[in-house]
Protein backbone atom coordinates (compact mmCIF):
# COMPACT_ATOMS: atom_id res chain seq x y z
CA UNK A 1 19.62 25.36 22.61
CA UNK A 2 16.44 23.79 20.63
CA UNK A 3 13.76 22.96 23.17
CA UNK A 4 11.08 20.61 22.13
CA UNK A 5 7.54 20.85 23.07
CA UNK A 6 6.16 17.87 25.15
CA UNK A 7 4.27 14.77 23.73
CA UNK A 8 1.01 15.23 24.90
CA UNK A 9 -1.46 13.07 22.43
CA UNK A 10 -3.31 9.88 23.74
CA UNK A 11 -2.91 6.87 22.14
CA UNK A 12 -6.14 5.92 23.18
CA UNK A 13 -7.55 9.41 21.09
CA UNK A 14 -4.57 8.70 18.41
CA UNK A 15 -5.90 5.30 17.67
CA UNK A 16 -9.31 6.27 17.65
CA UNK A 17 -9.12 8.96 15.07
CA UNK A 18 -7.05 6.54 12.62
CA UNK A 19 -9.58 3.64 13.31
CA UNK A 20 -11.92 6.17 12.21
CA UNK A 21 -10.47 6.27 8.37
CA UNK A 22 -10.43 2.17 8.66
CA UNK A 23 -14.22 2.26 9.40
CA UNK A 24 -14.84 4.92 6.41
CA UNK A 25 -13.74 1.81 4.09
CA UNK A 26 -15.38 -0.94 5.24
CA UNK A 27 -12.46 -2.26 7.82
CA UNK A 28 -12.17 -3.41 11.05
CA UNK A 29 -11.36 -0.92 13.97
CA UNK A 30 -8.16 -1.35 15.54
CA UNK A 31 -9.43 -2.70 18.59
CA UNK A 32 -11.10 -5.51 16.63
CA UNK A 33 -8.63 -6.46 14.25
CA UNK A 34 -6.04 -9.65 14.57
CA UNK A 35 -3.14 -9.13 15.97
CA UNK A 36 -0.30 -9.34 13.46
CA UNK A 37 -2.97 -9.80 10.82
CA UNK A 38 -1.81 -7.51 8.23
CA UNK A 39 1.96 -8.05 7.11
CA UNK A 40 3.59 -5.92 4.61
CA UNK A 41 5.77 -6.68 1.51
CA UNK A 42 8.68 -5.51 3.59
CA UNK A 43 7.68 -7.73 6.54
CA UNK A 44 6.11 -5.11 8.57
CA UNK A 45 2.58 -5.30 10.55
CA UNK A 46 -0.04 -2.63 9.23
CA UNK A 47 -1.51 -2.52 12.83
CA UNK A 48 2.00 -1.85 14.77
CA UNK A 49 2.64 0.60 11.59
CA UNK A 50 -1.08 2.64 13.13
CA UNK A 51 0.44 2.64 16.59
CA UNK A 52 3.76 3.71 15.65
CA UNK A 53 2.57 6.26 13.61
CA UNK A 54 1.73 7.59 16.45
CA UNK A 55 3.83 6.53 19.12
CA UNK A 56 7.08 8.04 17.13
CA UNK A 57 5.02 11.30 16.62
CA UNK A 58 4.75 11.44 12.53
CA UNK A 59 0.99 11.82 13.12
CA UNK A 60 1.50 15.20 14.12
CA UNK A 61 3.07 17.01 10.96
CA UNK A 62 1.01 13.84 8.21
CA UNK A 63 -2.10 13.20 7.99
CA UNK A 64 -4.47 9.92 6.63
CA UNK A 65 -7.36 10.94 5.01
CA UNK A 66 -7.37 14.14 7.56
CA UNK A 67 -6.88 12.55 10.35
CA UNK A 68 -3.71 14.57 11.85
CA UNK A 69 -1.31 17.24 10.94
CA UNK A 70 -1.08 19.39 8.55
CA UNK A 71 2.76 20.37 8.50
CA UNK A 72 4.18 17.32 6.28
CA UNK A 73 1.69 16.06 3.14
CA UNK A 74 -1.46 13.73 3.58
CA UNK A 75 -0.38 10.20 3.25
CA UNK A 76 -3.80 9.34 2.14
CA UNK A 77 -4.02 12.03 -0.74
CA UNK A 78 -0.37 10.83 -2.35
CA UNK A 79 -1.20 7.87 -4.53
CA UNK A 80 -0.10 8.80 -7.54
CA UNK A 81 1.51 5.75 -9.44
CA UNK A 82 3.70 2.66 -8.70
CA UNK A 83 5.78 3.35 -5.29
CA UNK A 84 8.31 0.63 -4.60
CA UNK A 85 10.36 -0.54 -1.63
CA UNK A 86 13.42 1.26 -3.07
CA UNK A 87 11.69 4.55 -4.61
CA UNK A 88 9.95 5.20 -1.34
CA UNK A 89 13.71 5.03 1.02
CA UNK A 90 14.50 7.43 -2.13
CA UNK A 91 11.74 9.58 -1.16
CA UNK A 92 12.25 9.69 2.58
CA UNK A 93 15.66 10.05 1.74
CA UNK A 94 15.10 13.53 -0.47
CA UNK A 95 12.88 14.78 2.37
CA UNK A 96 15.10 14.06 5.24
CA UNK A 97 16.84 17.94 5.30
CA UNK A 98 13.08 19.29 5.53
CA UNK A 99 11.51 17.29 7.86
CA UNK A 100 14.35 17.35 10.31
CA UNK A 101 14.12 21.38 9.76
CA UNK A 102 10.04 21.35 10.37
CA UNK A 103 10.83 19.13 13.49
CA UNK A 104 12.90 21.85 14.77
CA UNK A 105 10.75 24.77 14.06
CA UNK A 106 7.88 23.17 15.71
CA UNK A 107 9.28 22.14 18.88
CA UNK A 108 9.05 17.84 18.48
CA UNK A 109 12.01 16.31 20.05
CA UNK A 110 14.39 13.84 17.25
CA UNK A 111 12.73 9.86 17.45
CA UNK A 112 14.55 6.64 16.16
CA UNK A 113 13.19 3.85 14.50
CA UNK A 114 14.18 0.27 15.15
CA UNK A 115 14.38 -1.49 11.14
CA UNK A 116 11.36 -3.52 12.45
CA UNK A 117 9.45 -0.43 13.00
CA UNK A 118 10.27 1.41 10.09
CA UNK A 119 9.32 -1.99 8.06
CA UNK A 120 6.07 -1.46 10.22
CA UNK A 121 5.48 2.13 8.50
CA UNK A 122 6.60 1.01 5.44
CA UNK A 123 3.75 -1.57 5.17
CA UNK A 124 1.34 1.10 6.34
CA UNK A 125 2.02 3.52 3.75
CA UNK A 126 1.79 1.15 1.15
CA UNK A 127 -1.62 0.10 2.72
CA UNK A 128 -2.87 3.59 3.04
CA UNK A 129 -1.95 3.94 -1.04
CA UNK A 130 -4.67 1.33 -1.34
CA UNK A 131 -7.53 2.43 0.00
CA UNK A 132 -10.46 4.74 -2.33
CA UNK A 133 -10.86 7.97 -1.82
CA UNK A 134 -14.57 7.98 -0.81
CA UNK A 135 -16.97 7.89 -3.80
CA UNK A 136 -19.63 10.15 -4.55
CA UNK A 137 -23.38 8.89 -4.79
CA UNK A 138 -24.32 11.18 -7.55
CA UNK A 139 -21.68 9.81 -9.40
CA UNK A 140 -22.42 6.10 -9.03
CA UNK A 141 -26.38 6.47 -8.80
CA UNK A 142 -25.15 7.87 -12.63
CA UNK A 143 -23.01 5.02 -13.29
CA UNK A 144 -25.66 2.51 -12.42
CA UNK A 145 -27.51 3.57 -15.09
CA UNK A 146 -24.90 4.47 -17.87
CA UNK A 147 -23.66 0.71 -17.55
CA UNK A 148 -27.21 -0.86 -17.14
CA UNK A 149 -27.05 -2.59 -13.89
CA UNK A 150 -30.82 -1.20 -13.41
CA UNK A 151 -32.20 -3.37 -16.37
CA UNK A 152 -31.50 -6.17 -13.73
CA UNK A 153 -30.85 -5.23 -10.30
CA UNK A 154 -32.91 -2.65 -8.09
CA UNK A 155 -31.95 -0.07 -6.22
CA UNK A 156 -34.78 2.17 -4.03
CA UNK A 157 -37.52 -0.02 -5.36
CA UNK A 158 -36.84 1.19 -9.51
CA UNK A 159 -35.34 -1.10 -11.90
CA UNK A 160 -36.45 -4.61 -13.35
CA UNK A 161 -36.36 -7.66 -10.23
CA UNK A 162 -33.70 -9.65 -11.91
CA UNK A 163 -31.19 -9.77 -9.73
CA UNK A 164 -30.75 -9.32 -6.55
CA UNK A 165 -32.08 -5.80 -5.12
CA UNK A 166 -28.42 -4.12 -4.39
CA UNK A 167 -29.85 -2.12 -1.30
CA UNK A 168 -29.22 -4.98 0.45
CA UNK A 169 -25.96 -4.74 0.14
CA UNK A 170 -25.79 -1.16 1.35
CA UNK A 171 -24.02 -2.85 4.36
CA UNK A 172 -21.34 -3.29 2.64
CA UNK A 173 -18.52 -0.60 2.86
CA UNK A 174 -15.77 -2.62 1.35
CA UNK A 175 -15.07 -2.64 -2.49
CA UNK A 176 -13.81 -5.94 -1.56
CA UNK A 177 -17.05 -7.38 -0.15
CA UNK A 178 -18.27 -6.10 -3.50
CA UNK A 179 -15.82 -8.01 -5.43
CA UNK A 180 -16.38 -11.21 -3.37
CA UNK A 181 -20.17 -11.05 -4.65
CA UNK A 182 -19.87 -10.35 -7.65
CA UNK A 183 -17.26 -13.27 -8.28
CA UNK A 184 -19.61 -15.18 -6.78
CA UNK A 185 -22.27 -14.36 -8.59
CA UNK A 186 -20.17 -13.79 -12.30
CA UNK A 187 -21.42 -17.46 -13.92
CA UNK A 188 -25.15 -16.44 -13.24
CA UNK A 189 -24.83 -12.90 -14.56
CA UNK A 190 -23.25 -13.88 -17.48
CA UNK A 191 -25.79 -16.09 -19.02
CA UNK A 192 -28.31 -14.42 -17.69
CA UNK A 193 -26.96 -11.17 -19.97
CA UNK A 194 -26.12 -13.21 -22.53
CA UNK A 195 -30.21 -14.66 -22.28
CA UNK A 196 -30.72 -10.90 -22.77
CA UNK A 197 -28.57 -9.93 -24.90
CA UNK A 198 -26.52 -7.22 -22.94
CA UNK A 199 -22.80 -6.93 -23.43
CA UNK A 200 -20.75 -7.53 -20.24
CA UNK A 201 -20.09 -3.89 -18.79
CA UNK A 202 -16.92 -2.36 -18.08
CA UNK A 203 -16.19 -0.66 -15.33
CA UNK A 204 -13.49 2.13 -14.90
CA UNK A 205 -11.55 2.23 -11.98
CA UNK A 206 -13.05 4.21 -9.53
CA UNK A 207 -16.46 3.42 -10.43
CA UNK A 208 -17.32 0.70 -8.00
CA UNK A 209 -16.36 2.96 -5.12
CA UNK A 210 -18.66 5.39 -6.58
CA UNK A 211 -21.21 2.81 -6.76
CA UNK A 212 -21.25 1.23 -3.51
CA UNK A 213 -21.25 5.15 -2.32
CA UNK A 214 -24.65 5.20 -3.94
CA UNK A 215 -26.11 2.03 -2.63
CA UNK A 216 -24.84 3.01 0.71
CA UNK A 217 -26.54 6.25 0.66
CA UNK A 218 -29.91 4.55 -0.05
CA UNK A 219 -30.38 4.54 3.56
CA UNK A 220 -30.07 0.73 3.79
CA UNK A 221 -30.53 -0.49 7.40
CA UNK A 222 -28.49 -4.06 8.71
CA UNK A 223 -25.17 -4.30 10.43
CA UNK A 224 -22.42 -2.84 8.46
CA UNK A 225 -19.91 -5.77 7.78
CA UNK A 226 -16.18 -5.38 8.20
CA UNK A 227 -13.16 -6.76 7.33
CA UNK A 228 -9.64 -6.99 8.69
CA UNK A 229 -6.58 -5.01 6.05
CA UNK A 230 -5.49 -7.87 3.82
CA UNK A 231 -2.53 -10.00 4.63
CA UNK A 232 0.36 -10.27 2.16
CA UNK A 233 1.55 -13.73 3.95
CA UNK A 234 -2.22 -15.16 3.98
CA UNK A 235 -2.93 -13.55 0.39
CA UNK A 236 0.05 -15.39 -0.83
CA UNK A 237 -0.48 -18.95 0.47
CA UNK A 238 -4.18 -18.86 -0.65
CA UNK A 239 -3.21 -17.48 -4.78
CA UNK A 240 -1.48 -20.70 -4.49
CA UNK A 241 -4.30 -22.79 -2.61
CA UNK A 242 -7.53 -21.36 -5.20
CA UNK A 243 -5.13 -22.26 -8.17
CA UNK A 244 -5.22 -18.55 -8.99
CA UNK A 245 -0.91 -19.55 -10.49
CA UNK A 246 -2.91 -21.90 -12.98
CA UNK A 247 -3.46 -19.21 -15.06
CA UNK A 248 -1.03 -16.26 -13.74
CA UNK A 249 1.74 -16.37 -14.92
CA UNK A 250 0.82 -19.04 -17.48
CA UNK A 251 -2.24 -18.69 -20.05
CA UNK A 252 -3.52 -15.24 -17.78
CA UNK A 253 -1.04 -12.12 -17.45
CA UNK A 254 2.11 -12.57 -15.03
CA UNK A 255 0.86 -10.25 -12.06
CA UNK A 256 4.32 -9.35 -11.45
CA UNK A 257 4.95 -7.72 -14.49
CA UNK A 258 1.59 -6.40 -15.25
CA UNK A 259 0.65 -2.37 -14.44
CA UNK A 260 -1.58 -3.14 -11.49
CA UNK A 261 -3.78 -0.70 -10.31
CA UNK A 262 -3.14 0.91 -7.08
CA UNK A 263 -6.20 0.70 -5.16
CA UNK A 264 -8.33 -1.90 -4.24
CA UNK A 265 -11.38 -0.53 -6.02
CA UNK A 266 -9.85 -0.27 -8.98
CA UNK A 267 -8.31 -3.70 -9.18
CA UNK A 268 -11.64 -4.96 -8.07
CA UNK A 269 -13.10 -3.07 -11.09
CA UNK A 270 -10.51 -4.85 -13.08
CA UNK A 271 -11.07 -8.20 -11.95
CA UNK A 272 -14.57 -7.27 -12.87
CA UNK A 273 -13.40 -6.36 -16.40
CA UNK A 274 -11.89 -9.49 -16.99
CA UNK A 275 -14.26 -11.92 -15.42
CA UNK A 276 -15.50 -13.61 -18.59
CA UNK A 277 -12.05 -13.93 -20.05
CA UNK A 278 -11.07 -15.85 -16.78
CA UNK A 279 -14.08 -17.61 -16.62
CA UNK A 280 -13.45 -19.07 -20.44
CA UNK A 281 -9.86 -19.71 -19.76
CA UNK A 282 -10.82 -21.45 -16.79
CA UNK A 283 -13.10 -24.01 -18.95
CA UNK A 284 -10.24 -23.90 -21.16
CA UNK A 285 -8.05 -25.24 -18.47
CA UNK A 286 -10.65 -27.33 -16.89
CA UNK A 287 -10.01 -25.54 -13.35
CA UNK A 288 -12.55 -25.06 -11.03
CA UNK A 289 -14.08 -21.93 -9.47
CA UNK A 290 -12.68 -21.73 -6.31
CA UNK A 291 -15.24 -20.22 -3.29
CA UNK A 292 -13.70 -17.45 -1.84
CA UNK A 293 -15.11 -15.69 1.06
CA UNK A 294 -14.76 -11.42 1.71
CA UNK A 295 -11.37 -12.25 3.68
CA UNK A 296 -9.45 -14.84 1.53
CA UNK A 297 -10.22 -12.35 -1.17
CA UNK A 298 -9.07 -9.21 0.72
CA UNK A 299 -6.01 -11.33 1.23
CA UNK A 300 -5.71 -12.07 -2.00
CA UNK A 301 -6.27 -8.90 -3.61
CA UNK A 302 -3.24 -7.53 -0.95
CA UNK A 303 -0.92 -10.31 -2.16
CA UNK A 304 -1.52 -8.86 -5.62
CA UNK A 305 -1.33 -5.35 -4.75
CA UNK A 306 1.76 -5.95 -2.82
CA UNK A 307 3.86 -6.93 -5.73
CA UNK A 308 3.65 -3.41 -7.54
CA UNK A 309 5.82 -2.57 -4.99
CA UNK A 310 8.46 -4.93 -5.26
CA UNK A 311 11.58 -3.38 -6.39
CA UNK A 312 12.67 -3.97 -10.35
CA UNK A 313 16.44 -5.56 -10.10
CA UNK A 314 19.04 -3.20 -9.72
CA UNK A 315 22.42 -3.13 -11.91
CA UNK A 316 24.91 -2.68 -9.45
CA UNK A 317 27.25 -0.72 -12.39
CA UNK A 318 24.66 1.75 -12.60
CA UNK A 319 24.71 1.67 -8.39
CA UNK A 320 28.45 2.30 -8.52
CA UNK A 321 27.67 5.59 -10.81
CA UNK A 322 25.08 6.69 -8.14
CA UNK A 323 27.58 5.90 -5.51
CA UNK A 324 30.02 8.35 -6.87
CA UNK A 325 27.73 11.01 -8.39
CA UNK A 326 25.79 11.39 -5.58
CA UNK A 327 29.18 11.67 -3.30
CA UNK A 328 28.73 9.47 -0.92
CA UNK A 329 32.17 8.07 -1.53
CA UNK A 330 33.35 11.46 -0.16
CA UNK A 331 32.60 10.44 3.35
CA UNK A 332 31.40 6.86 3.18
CA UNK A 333 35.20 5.70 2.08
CA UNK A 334 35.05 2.33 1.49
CA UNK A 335 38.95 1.45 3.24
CA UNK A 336 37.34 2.54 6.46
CA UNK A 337 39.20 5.63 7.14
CA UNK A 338 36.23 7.88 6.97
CA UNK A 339 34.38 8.93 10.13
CA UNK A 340 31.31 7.47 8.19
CA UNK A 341 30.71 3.81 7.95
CA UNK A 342 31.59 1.92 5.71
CA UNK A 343 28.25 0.87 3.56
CA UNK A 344 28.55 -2.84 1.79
CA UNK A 345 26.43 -5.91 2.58
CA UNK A 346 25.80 -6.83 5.84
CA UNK A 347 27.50 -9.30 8.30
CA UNK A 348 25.99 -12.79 7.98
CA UNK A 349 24.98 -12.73 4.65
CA UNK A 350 22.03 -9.43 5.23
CA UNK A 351 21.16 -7.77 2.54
CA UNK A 352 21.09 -3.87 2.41
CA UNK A 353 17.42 -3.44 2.07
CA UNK A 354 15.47 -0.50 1.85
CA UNK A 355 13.93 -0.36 5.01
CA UNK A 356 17.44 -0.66 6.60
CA UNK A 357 18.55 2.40 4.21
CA UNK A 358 15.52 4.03 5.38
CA UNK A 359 16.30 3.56 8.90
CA UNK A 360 19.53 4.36 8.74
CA UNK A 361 19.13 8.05 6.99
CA UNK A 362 16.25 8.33 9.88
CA UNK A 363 18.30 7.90 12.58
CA UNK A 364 21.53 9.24 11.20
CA UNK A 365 20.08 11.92 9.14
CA UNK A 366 20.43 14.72 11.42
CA UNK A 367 24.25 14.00 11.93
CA UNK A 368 24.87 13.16 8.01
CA UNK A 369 23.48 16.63 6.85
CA UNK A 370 25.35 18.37 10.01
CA UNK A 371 28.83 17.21 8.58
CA UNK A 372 27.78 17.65 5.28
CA UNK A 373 26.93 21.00 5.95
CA UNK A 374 30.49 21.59 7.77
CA UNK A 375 32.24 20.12 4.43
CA UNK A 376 30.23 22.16 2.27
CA UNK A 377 28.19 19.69 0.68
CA UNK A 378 25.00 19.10 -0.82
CA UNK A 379 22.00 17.13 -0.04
CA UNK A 380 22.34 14.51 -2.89
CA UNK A 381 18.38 14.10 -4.38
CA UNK A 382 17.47 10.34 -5.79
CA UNK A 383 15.41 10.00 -8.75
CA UNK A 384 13.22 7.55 -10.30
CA UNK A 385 14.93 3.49 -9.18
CA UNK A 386 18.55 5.36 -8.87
CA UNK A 387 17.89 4.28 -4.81
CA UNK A 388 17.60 0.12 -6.16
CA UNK A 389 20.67 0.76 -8.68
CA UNK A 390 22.21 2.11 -5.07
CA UNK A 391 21.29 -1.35 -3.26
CA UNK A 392 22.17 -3.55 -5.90
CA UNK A 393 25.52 -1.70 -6.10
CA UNK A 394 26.17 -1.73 -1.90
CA UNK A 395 25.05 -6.04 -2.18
CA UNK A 396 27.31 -6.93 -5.23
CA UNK A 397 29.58 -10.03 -3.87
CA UNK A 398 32.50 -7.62 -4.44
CA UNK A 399 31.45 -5.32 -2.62
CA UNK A 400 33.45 -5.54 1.72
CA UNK A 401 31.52 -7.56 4.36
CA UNK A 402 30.16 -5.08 7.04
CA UNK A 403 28.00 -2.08 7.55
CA UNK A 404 27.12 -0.06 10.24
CA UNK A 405 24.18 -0.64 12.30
CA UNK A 406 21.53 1.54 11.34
CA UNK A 407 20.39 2.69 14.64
CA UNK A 408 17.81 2.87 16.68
CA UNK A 409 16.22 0.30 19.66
């Protein structure tokens, strides 16, 4: 008989210790954020995600940014290209068999996850993707000089008076604050360069992180300004309210099929990049410059993020090919005569999304891989978008009109 170890974390010290990594990036603790400010592409809530992180226990085996366990990776540390809704069900999916063994071996009693909940974690793993690693002031102190922001701005008293002296904004620990000035400020830099005869500079995309590292470390004093995690819903309304669609999709790349950066510094450093091209093309298109402030941008910048990880369209004859190489025709039979459910669109209309896939394998797992185990079978592994072909395939209007509740409260 498997006896699991009690639950003994605080939330209260849980909550603290992740609020710590929000601080490290310029955002605002947990206690002072908005309720149901951040929302996810999937519809989840980045600050219920934190909390049920914790609450359902996958704090102790992952960690963010070191903050945690150390059984299960860092979720902070795994940002390595695009991650969709689709690829990352197909990732939980392929780990399912070893978590539920770690679980085991160190004590922590089974947990379910509600859809709404799981579409909570989903949101704050795609959030965590998005934040810098910290930069390094040696580094950016480097960088300042390589791309000759010194020959206008100041930084510890050196450098020509230009500008404005950038240890003043030492309080600011968000790339996106950074952004938000400097698209402010764009018009005025560029003729003032242009008066000079300096070439705009290009930034790579962890450079601003390295930078604002440096400025920071200048031992600036002030009260550090913060910002609440972007909001998909907010960032979405207001690309439509600054006019941002005039040019995207249109004269400007379509974001949505564009290879976006992952992280926020590094699309700010792109945004940066491209500033006099969208400057001239708004001329061109006699739009105006729309004010943003730190938050409409953060928003912003999330809405933008947020659709790297939309799922390409899946072929539902490729889906039917998973279906059957993968097996799960063996015991989800689709005349119902399987102890397995069925697995087709949902009743009412539903779509089978990801995060209900994902939920479903959670709660279920443990049962699906002790009867495939019985009947001798395989963990099927899902590669590369095989998990939206999957989707696709279980949605197609041919497919029958019910599947099994995926579980959990």
């Amino acid at each position: 008989m498997i006896r699991y170890r009690r639950w003994r974390r605080s939330p209260a010290r849980a909550i603290g210790t992740l609020s710590v990594c929000l601080g490290l990036f310029g955002l605002r603790s947990l206690a002072g954020a908005q309720p149901g400010g951040a929302v996810g592409t999937v519809g989840g809530d980045i600050m219920r995600g934190w909390r049920e992180f914790h609450d359902k226990m996958c704090v102790e085996c992952h960690a963010v940014w070191d903050q945690g366990g150390r059984v299960g990776p860092d979720l902070g540390r795994i940002r390595a290209g695009r991650l969709t809704d689709g690829q990352l069900a197909g990732v939980m999916w392929n780990h399912i068999p070893k978590m539920l063994g770690q679980m085991r071996e160190t004590g922590y009693p089974p947990v379910t996850l509600s859809q709404e909940e799981m579409a909570d974690l989903f949101a704050l793993i795609f959030f965590v993707r998005q934040l810098d690693e910290p930069g390094d002031p040696v580094r950016g102190e480097s960088i300042l000089r390589a791309k000759g922001c010194s020959e206008c701005h100041q930084t510890r008293a050196a450098g020509a008076g230009i500008g404005p002296d950038l240890a003043k904004w030492g309080r600011y620990a968000n790339p996106i604050v950074w952004a938000q000035l400097m698209w402010e400020h764009a018009p005025m830099m560029e003729e003032a360069m242009k008066r000079s005869g300096m070439k705009w500079p290009k930034l790579d995309g962890t450079d601003l992180v390295h930078i604002v590292a440096y400025v920071r470390s200048t031992g600036t004093s002030g009260e550090k300004i913060y910002l609440n995690p972007g909001s998909v819903a907010r960032g979405t309304a207001l690309f439509r309210e600054k006019s941002c669609q005039q040019c995207h999709p249109g004269t400007g790349p379509d974001l949505a099929a564009a290879e976006l950066p992952v992280s926020v510094g590094a699309l700010a450093s792109r945004m940066w990049n491209h500033s006099p091209s969208m400057m001239q093309m708004m001329v061109e298109k006699d739009v105006s410059r729309a004010p943003l402030t730190p938050q409409e941008l953060a928003d912003i910048v999330a809405y933008i993020l947020a659709l790297g990880n939309v799922d390409p369209r899946g072929t539902s004859a490729r889906g039917k090919d998973v279906f059957a190489q993968k097996g799960c025709g063996q015991c989800h039979q689709q005349d119902g005569k399987s102890r397995a459910p069925r697995l087709s669109r949902r009743e009412q209309g539903t779509e089978v999304s990801a995060v209900y896939m994902a939920t479903a394998m959670w709660n279920h797992g443990e049962t699906m891989l002790a009867r495939m185990t019985e009947a001798g079978l395989s963990w099927p592994v899902f590669n590369e978008l095989e998990m939206v072909d999957l989707l696709a395939f279980l949605n197609a209007s041919e497919a029958p009109p019910s599947v099994a509740d995926p579980g959990g409260r």
